[in-house]
C-alpha atoms as a PDB file:
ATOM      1  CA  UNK A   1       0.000   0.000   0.000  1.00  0.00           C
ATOM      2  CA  UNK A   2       1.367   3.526  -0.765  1.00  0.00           C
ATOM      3  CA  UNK A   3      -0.392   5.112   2.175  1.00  0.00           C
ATOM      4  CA  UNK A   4       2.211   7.202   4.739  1.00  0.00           C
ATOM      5  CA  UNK A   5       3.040   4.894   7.414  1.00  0.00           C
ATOM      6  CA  UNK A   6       5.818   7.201   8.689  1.00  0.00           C
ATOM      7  CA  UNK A   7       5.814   9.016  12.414  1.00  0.00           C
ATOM      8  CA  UNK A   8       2.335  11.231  12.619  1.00  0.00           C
ATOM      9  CA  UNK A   9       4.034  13.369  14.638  1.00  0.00           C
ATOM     10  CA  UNK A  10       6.460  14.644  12.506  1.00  0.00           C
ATOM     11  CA  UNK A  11       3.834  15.160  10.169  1.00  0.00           C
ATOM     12  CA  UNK A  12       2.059  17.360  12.574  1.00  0.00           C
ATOM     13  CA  UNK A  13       4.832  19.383  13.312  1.00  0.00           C
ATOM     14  CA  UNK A  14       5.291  20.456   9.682  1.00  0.00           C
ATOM     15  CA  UNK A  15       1.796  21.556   9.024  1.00  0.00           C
ATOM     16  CA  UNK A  16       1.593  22.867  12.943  1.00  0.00           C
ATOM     17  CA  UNK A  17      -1.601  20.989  13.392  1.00  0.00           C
ATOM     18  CA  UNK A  18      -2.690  17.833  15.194  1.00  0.00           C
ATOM     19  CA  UNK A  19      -3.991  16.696  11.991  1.00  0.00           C
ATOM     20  CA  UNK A  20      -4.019  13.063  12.927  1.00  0.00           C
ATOM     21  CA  UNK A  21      -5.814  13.875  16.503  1.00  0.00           C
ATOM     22  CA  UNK A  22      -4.332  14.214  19.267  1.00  0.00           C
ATOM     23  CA  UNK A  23      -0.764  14.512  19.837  1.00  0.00           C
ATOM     24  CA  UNK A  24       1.055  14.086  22.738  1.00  0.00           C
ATOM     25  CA  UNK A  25       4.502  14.993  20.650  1.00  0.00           C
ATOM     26  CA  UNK A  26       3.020  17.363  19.153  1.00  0.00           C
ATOM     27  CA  UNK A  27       1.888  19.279  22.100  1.00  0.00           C
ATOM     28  CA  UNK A  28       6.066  19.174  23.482  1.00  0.00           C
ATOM     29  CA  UNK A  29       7.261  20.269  20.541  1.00  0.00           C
ATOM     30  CA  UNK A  30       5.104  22.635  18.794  1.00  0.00           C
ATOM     31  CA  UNK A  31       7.846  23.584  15.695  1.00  0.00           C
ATOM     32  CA  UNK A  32       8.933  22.354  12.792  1.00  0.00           C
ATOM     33  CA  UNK A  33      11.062  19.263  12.601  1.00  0.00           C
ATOM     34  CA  UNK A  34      14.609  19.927  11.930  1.00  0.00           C
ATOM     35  CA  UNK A  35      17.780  19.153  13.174  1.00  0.00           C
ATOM     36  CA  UNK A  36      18.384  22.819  14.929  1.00  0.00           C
ATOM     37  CA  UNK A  37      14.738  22.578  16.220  1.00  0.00           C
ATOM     38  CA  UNK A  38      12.777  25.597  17.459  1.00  0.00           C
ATOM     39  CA  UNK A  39      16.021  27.962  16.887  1.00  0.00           C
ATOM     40  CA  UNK A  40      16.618  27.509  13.086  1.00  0.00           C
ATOM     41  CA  UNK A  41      16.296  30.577  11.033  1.00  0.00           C
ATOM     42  CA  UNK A  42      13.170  29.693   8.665  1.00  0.00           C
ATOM     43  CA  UNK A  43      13.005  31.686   5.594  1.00  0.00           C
ATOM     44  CA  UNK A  44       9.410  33.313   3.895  1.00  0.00           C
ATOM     45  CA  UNK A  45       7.456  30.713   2.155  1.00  0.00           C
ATOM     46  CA  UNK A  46       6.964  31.372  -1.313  1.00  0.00           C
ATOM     47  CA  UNK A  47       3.203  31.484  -2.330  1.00  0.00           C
ATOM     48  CA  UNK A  48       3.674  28.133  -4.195  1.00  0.00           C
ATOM     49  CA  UNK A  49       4.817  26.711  -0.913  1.00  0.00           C
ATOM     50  CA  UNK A  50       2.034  27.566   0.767  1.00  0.00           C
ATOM     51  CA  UNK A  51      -0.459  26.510  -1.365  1.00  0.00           C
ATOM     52  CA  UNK A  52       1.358  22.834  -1.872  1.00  0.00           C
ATOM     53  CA  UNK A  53       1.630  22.900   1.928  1.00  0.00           C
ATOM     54  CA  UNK A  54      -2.051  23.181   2.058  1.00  0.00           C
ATOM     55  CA  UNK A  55      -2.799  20.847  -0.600  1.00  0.00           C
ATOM     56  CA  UNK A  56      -0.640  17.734   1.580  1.00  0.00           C
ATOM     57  CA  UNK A  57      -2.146  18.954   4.468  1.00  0.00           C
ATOM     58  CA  UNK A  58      -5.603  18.227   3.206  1.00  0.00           C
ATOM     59  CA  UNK A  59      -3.889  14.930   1.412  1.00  0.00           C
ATOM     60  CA  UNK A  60      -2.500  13.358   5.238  1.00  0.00           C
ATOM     61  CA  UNK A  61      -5.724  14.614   6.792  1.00  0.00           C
ATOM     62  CA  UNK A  62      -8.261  12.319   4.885  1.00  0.00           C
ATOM     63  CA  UNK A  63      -5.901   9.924   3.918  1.00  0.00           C
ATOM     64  CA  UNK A  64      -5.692  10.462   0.000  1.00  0.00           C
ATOM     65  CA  UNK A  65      -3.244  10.069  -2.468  1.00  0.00           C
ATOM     66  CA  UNK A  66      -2.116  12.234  -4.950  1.00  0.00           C
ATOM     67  CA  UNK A  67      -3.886  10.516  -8.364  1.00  0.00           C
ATOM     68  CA  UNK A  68      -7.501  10.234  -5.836  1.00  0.00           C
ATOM     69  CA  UNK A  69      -7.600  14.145  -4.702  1.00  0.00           C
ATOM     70  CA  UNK A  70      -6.472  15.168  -8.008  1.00  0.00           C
ATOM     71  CA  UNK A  71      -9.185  13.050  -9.723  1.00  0.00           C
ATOM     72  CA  UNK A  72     -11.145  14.535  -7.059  1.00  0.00           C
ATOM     73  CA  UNK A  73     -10.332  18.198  -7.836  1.00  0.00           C
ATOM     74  CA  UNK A  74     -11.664  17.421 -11.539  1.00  0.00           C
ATOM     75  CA  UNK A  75     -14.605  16.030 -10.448  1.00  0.00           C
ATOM     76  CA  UNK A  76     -15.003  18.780  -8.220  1.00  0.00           C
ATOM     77  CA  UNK A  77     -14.452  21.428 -11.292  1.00  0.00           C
ATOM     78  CA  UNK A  78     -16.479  19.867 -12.941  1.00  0.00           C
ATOM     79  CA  UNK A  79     -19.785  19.996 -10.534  1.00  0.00           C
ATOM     80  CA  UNK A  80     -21.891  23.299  -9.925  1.00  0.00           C
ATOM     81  CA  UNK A  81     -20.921  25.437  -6.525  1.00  0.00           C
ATOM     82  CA  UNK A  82     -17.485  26.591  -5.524  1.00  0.00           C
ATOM     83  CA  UNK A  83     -14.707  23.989  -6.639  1.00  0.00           C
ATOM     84  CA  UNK A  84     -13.135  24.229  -3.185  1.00  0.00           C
ATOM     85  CA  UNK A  85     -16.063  24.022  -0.826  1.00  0.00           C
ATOM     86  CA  UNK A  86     -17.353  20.765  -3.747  1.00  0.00           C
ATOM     87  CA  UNK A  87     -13.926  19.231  -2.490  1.00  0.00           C
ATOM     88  CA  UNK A  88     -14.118  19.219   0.707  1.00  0.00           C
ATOM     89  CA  UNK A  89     -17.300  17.952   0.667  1.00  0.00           C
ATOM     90  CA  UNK A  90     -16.385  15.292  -1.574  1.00  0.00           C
ATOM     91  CA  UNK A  91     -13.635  14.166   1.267  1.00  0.00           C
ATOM     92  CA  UNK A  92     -16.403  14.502   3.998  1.00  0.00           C
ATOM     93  CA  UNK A  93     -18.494  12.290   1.700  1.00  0.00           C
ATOM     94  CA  UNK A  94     -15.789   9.176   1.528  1.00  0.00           C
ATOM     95  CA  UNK A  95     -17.265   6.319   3.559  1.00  0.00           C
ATOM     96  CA  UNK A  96     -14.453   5.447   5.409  1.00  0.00           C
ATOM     97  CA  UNK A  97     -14.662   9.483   6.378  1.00  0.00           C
ATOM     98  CA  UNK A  98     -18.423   8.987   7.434  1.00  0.00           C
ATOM     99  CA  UNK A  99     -17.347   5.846   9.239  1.00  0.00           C
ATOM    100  CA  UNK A 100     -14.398   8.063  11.787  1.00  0.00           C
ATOM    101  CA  UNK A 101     -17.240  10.720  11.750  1.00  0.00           C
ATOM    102  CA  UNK A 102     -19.509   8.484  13.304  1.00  0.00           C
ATOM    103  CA  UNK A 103     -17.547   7.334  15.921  1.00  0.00           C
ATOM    104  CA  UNK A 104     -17.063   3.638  14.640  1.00  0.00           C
ATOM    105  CA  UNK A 105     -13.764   4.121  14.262  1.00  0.00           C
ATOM    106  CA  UNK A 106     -10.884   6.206  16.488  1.00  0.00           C
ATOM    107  CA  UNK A 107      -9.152   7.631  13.707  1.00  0.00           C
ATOM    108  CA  UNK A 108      -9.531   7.948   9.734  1.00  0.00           C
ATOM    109  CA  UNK A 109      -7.308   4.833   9.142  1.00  0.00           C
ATOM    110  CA  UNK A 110      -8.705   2.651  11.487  1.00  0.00           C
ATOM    111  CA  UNK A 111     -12.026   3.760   9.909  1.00  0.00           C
ATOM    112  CA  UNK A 112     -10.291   2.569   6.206  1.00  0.00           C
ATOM    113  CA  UNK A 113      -9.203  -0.677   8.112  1.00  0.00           C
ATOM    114  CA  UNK A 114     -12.898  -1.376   9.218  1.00  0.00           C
ATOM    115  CA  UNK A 115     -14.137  -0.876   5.657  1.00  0.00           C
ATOM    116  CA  UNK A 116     -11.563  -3.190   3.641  1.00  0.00           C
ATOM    117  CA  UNK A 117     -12.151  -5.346   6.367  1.00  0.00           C
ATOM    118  CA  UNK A 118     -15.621  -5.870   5.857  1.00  0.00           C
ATOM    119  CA  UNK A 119     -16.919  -4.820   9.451  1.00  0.00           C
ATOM    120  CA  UNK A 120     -19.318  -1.777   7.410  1.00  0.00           C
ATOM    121  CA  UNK A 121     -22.453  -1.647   5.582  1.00  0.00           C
ATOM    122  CA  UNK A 122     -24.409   0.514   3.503  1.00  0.00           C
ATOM    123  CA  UNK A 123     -27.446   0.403   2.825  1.00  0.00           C
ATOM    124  CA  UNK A 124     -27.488  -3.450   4.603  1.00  0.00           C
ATOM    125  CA  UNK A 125     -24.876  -4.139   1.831  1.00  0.00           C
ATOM    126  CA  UNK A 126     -21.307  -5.297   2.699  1.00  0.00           C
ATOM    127  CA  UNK A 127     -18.759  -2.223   1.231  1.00  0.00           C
ATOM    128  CA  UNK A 128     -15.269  -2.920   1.299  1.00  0.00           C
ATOM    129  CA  UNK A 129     -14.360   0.176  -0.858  1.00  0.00           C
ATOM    130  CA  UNK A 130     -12.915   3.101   1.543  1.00  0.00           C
ATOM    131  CA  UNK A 131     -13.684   6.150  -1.262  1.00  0.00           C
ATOM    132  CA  UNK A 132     -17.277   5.435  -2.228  1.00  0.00           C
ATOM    133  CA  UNK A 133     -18.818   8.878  -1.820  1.00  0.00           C
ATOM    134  CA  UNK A 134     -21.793   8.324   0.457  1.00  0.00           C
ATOM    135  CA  UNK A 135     -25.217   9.953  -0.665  1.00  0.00           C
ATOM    136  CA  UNK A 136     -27.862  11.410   1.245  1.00  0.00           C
ATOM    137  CA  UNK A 137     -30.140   9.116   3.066  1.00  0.00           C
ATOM    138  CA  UNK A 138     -27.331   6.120   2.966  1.00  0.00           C
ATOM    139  CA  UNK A 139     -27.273   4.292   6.240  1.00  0.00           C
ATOM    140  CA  UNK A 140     -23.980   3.047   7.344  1.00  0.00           C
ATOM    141  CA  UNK A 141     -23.707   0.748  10.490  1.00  0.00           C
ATOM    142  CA  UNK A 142     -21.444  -1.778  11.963  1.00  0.00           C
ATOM    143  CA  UNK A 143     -21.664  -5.622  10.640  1.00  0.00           C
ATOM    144  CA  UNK A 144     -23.731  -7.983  12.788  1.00  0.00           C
ATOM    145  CA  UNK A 145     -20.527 -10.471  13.582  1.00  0.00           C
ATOM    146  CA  UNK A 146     -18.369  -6.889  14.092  1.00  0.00           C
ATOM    147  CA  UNK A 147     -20.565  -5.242  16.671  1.00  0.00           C
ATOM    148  CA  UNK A 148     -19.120  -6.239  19.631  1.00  0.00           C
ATOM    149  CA  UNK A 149     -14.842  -5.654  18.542  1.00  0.00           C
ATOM    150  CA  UNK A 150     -13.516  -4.103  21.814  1.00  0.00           C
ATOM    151  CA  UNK A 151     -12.007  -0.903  19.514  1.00  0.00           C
ATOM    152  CA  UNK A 152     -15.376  -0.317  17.794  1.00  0.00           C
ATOM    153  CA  UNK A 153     -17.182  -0.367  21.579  1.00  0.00           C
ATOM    154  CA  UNK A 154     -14.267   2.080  22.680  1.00  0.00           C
ATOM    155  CA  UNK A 155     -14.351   4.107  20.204  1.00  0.00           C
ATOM    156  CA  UNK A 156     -18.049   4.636  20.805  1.00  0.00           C
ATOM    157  CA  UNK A 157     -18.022   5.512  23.658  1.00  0.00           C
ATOM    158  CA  UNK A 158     -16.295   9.034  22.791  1.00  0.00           C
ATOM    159  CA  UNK A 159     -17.784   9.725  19.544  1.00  0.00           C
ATOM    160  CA  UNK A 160     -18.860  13.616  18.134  1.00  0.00           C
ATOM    161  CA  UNK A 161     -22.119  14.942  17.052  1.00  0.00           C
ATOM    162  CA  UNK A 162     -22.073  16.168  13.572  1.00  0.00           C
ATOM    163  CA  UNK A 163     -25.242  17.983  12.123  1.00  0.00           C
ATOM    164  CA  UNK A 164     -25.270  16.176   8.864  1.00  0.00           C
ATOM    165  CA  UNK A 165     -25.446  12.761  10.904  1.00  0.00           C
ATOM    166  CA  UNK A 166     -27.281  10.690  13.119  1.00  0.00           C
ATOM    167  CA  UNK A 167     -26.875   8.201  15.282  1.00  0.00           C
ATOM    168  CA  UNK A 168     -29.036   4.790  16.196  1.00  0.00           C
ATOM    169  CA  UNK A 169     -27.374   3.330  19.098  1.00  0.00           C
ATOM    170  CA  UNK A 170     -30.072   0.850  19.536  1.00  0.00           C
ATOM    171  CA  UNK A 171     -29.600  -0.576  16.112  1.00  0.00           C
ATOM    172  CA  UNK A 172     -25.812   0.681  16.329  1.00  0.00           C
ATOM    173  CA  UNK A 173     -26.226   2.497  12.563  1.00  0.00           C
ATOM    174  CA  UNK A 174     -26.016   5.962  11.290  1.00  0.00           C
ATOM    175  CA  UNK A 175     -27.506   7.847   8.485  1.00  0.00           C
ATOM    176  CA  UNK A 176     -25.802  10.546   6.284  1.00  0.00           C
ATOM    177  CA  UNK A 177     -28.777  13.197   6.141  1.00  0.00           C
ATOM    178  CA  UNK A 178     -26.737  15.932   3.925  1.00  0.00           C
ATOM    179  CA  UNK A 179     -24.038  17.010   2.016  1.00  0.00           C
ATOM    180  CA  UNK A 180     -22.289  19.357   4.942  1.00  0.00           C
ATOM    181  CA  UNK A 181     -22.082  23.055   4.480  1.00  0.00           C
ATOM    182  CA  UNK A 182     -18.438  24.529   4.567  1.00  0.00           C
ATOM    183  CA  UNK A 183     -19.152  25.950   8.003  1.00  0.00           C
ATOM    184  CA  UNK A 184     -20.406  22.930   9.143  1.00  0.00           C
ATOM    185  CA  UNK A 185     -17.248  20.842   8.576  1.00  0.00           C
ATOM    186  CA  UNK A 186     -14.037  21.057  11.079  1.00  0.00           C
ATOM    187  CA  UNK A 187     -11.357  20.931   9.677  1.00  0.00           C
ATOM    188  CA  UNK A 188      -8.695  24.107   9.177  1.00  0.00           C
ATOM    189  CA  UNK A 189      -7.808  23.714   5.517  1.00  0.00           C
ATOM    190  CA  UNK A 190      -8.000  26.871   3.448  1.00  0.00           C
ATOM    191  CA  UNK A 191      -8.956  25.155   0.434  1.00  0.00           C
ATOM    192  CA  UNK A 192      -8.804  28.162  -1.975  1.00  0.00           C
ATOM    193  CA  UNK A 193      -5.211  27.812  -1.788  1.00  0.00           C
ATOM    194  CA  UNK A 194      -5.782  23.849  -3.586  1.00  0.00           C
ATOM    195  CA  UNK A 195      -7.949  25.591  -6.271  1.00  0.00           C
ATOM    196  CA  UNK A 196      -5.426  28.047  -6.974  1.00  0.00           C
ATOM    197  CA  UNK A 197      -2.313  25.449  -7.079  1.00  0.00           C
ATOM    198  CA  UNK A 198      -4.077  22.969  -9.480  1.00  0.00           C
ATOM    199  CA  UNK A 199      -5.334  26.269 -11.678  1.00  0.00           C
ATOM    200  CA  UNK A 200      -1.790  27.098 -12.509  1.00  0.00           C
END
């Protein structure tokens, strides 16, 4: 697999952001890596740099390679509305996304493990694909046979409320209601700066 396996704290400390949750690293050393640490003389980013820095933050945040989000971007150009806003939605809409937004899974990856694993279902269907974009009125919940893993029970236990879903714990399922607003979703990615690195 060609996802980043590397340290996610290192990661963190580039962008400045717990982008991978949180950090205990990251909160000790809240710099840039480097071998002169908090003291070395950084230079002005260019306005490329910023823009690609925004674009691989967005990237290590959902968990997407390069050939997906650019794929993505098209698709996104492509669609009515503002290209940026279009592709952030389309990362909110990835099931394995949905899955970490529900509070199935701790993290995004574990939520991509739980998919290709088989543990989810849409729609009462077994879906083993981590990018299907989820549509309005899809219900996602946990597998019968999976219901009771100790992480899924955990994880649970400490999961958000997000206005675009809801939650069944009875039935342990969750249904995607609507495509989220830009205000309505977290994260801190500017993502005019994407649109304007993929125009050039």
């Amino acid at each position: 697999m060609a996802r980043y396996t590397g340290p996610k704290s290192r990661i963190a400390r580039k962008f400045g952001q717990p982008i991978f949750g949180d950090d205990k690293s990251f909160e000790r050393k809240k710099y840039p890596p480097g071998q002169h640490g908090p003291n070395r003389r950084r230079g002005k980013k260019s306005e490329y740099a910023v823009q690609l820095m925004e674009k691989q933050k967005a990237k290590y945040t959902y968990g997407i390679l390069e050939r997906q989000f650019s794929n993505m971007y098209k698709a996104a150009t492509r669609s009515t509305g503002v290209t940026g806003e279009v592709l952030l939605q389309m990362c909110e809409r990835r099931l394995d996304n949905v899955v970490y937004r529900l509070g199935i899974a701790p993290s995004r990856p574990a939520a991509r493990q739980f998919v290709t694993h088989k543990h989810i279902t849409v729609n009462g269907e077994i879906l083993n694909i981590p990018s299907y974009q989820v549509k309005e009125g899809d219900v996602i919940a946990i597998r019968e046979k999976s219901k009771s893993l100790t992480v899924i029970e955990e994880s649970l236990l400490n999961r958000n409320e997000y206005e675009w879903l809801t939650w069944n714990e009875a039935t342990r399922e969750g249904t995607f209601q609507a495509i989220p607003e830009r205000i309505q979703i977290p994260e801190d990615i500017k993502e005019q700066l994407i649109v304007e690195l993929y125009s050039k």
